[in-house]
N, C-alpha and C. Protein backbone atom coordinates (compact mmCIF):
# COMPACT_ATOMS: atom_id res chain seq x y z
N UNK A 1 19.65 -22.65 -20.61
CA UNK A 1 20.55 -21.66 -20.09
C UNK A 1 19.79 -20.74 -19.13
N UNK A 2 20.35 -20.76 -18.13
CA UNK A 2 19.23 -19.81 -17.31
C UNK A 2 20.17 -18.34 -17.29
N UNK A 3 19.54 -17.11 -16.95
CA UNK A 3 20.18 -16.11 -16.16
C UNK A 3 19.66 -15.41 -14.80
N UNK A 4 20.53 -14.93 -14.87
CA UNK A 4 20.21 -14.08 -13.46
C UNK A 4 19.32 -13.26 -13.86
N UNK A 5 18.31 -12.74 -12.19
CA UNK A 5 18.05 -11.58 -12.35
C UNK A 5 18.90 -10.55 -11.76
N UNK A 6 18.33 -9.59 -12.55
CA UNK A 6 19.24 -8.59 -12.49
C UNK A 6 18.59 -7.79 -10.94
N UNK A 7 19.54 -7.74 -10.43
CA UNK A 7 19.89 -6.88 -9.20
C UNK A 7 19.62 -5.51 -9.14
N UNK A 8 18.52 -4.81 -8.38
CA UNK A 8 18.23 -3.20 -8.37
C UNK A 8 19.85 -2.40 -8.29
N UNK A 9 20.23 -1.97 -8.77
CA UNK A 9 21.41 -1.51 -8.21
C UNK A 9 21.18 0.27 -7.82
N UNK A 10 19.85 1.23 -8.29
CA UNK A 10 19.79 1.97 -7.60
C UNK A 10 19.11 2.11 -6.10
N UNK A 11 20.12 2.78 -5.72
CA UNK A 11 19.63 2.93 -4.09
C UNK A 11 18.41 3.97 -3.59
N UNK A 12 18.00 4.57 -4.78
CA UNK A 12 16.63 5.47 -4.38
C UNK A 12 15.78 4.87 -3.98
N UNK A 13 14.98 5.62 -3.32
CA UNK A 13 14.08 5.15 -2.01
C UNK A 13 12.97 5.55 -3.18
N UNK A 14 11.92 4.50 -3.25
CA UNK A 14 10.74 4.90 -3.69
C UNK A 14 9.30 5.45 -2.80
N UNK A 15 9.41 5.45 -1.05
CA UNK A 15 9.15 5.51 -0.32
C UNK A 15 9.87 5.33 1.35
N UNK A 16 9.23 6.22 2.05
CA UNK A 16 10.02 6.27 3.42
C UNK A 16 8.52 5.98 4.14
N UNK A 17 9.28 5.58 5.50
CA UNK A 17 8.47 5.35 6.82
C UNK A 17 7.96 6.71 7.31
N UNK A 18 7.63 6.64 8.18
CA UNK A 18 7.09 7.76 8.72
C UNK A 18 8.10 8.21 9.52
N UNK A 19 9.29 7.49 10.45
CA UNK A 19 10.56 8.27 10.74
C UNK A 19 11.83 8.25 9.65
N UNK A 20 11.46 7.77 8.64
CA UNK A 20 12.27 8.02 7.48
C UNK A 20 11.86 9.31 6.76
N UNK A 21 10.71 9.80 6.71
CA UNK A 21 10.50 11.18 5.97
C UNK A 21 10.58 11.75 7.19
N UNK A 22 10.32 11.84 8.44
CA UNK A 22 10.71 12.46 9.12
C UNK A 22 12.20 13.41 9.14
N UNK A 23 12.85 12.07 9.34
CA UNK A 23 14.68 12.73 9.30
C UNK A 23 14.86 13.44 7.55
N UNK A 24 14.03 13.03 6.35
CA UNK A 24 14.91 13.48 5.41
C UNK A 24 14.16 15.21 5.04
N UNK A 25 12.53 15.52 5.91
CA UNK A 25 12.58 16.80 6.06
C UNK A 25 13.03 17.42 6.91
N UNK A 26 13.70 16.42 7.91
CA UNK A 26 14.23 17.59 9.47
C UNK A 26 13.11 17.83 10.45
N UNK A 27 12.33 17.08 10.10
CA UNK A 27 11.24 17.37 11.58
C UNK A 27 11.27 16.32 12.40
N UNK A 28 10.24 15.97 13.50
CA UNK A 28 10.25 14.95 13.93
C UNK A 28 8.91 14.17 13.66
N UNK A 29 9.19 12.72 14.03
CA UNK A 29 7.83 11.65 14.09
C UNK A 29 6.32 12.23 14.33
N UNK A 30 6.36 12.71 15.11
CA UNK A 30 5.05 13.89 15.44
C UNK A 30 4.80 14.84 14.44
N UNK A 31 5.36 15.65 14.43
CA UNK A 31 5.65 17.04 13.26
C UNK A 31 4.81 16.11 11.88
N UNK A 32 5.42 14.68 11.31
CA UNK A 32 4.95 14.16 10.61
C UNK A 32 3.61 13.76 10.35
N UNK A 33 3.40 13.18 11.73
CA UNK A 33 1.66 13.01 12.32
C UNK A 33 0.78 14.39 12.10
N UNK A 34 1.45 15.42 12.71
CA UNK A 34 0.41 16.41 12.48
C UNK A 34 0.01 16.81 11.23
N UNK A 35 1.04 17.20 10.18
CA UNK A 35 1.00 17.46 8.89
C UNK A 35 0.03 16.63 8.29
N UNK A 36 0.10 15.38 8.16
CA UNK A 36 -0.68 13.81 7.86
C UNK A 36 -1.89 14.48 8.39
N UNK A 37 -2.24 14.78 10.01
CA UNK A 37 -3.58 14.36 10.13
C UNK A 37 -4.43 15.83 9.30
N UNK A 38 -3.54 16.99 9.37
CA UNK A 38 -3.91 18.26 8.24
C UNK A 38 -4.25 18.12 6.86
N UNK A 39 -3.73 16.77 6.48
CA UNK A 39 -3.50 16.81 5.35
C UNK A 39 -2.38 17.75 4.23
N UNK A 40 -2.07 17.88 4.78
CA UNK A 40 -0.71 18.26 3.77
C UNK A 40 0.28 17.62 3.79
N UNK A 41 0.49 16.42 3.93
CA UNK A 41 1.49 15.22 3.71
C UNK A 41 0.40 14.18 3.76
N UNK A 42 0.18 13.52 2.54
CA UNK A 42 -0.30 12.17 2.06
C UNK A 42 0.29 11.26 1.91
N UNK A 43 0.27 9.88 3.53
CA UNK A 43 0.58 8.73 3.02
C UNK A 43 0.23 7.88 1.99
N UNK A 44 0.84 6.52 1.19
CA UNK A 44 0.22 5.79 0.83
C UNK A 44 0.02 4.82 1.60
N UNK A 45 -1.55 4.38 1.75
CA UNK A 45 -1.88 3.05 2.94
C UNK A 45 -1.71 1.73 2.00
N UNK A 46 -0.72 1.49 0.76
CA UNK A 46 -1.08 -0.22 0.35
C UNK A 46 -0.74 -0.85 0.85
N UNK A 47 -0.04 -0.75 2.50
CA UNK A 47 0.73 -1.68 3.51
C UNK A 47 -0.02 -1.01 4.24
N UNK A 48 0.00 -2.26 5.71
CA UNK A 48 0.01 -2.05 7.05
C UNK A 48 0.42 -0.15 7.50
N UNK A 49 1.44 -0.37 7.30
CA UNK A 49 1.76 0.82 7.81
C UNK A 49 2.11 2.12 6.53
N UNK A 50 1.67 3.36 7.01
CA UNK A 50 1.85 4.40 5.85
C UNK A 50 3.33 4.75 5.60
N UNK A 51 3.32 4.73 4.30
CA UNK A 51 4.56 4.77 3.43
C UNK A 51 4.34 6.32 2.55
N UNK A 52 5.10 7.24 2.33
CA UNK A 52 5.33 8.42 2.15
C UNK A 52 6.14 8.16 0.74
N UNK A 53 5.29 8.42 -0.04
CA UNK A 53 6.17 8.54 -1.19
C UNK A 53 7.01 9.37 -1.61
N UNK A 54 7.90 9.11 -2.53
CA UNK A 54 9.48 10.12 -2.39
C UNK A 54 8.38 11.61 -3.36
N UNK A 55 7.79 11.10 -4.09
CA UNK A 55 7.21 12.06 -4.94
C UNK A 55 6.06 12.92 -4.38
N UNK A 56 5.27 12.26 -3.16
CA UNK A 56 4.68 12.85 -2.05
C UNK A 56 5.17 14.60 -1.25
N UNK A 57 6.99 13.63 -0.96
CA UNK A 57 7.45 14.40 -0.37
C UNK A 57 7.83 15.80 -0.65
N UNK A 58 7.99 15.12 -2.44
CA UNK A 58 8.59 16.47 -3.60
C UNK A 58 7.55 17.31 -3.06
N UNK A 59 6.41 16.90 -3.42
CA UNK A 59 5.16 18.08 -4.08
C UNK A 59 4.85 18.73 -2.30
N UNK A 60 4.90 18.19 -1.32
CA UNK A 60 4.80 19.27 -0.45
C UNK A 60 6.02 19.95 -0.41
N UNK A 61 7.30 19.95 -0.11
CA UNK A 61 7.90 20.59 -0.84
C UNK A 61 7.55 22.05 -1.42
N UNK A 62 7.19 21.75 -2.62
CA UNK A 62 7.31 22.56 -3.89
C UNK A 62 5.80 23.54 -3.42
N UNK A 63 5.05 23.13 -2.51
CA UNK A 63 3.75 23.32 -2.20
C UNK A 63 3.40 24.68 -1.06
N UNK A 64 5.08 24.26 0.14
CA UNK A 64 5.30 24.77 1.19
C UNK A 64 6.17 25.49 0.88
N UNK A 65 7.06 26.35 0.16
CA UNK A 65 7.48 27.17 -0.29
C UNK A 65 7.68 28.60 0.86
């Protein structure tokens, strides 16, 4: 008997692009770069390209107040 796998059915983002956290703080692609190269926004590099974790995003956030 086989089954399926089961299908993600939540749509939360466990990570954004770099113009994906862009648009969901309201800045732009750059704005992003600068922060990054300051360090106060930490990509994760386990891909090619840096991925911004949703929990990344929280803690600056909560940081930048």
């Amino acid at each position: 008997m086989k089954t399926k796998a089961k299908k993600r059915t939540s749509k939360a983002r466990l990570a954004y692009t770099r113009e994906e956290a862009a648009a969901v703080l309201g800045l732009s692609p750059v704005s992003i770069d600068r922060l990054t190269k300051r360090g106060l926004l930490r990509p994760s590099r386990a891909t090619r390209r840096p991925l911004y974790p949703i929990t990344e995003i929280e803690r600056f956030l909560r940081e930048t107040r």
